[in-house]
Protein backbone atom coordinates (compact mmCIF):
# COMPACT_ATOMS: atom_id res chain seq x y z
CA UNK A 1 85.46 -49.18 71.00
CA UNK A 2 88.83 -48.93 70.80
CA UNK A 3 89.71 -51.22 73.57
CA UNK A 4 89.24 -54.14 71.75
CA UNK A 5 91.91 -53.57 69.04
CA UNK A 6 94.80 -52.43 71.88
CA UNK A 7 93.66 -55.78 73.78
CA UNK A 8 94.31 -57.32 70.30
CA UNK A 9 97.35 -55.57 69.64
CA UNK A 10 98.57 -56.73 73.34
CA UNK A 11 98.07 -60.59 73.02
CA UNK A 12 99.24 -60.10 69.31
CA UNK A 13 102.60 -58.76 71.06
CA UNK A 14 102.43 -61.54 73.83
CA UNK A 15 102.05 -64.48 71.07
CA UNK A 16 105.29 -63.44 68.94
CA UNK A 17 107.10 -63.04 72.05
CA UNK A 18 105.96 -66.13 73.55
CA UNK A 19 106.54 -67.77 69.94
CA UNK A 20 110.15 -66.66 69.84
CA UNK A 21 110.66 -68.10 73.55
CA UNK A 22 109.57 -71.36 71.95
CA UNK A 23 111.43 -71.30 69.20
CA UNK A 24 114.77 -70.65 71.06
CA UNK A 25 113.90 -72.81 73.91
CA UNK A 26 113.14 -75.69 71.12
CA UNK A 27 116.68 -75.16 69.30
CA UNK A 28 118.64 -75.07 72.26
CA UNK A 29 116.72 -78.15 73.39
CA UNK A 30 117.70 -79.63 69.97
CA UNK A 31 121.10 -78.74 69.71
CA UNK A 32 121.79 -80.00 73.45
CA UNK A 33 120.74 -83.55 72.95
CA UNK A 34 123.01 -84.89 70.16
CA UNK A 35 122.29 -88.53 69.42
CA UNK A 36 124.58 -91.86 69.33
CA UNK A 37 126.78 -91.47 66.19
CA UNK A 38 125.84 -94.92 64.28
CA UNK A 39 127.04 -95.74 60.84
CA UNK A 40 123.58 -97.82 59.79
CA UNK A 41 121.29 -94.51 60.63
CA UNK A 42 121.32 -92.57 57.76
CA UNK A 43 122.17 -89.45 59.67
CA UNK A 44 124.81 -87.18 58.64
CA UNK A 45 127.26 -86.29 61.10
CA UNK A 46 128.77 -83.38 62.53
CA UNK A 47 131.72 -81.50 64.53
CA UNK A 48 130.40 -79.25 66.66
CA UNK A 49 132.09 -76.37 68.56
CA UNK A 50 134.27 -78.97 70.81
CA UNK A 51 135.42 -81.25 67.87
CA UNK A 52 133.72 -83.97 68.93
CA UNK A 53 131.46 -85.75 66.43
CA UNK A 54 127.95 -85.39 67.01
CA UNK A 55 124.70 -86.39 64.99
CA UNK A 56 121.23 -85.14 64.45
CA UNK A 57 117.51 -86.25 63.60
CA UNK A 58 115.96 -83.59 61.48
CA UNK A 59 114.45 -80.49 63.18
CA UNK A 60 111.16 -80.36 64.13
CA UNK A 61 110.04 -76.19 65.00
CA UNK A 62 107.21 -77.52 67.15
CA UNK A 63 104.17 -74.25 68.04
CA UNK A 64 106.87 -71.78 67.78
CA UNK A 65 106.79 -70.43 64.57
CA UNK A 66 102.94 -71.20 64.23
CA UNK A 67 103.06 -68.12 67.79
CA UNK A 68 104.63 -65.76 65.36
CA UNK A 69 102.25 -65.34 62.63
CA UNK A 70 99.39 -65.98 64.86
CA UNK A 71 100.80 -63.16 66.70
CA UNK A 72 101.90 -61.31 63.17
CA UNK A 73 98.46 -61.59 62.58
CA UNK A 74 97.12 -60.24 65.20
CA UNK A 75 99.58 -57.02 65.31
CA UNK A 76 98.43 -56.07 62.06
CA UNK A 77 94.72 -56.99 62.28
CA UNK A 78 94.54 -54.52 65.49
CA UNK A 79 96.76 -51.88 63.94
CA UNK A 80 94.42 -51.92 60.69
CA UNK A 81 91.96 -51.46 63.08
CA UNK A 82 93.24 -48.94 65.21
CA UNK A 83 93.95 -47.10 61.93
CA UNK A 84 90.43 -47.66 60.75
CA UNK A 85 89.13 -46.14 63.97
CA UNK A 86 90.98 -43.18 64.57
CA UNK A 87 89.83 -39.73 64.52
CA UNK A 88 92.25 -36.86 63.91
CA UNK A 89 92.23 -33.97 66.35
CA UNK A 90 88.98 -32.19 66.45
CA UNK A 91 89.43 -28.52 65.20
CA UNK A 92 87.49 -25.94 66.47
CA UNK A 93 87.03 -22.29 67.02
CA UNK A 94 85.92 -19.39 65.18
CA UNK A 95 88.24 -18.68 61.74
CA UNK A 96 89.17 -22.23 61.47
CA UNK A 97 88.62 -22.39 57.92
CA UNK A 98 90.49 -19.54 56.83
CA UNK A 99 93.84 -21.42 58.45
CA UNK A 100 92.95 -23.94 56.34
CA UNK A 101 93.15 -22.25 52.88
């Protein structure tokens, strides 16, 4: 029974990792492809780290960030569960209740 919340917690760790690649994958993408400056786009323009003058469309996240609560989810649904399903340490023996009091 408890295999299916540690598969859970598994591809819940595998989405927000995946999700993060995304993410950082999609701003370097972004930040590598500056467009044509042009004065009738409506775009505000930029230095960047060179001092040249650079422009950008607004950013778009893509599935990144959608990954990381997906996988947020998932993390905490199987931990809940794992939580749910646990059972403490069996205690047995003659005299146990007397170490208890």
């Amino acid at each position: 029974m408890r295999r299916a919340p540690l598969a859970m917690l598994g591809a819940g760790i595998a989405a927000v990792l995946v999700g993060c690649a995304v993410l950082v994958f999609t701003v370097n993408d972004y930040l590598g492809h500056p467009l044509a400056i042009s004065s009738t786009s409506g775009r505000t323009v930029f230095k960047d780290a060179d001092g040249q003058l650079v422009s950008y469309d607004l950013f778009e996240p893509g599935a990144g960030p959608i990954l990381i609560i997906a996988g947020g989810v998932l993390v905490f649904a199987s931990l809940f569960l794992l939580a749910v399903l646990w059972r403490g340490k069996p205690v047995s023996g003659r005299g146990w209740r007397s170490r208890i009091r």
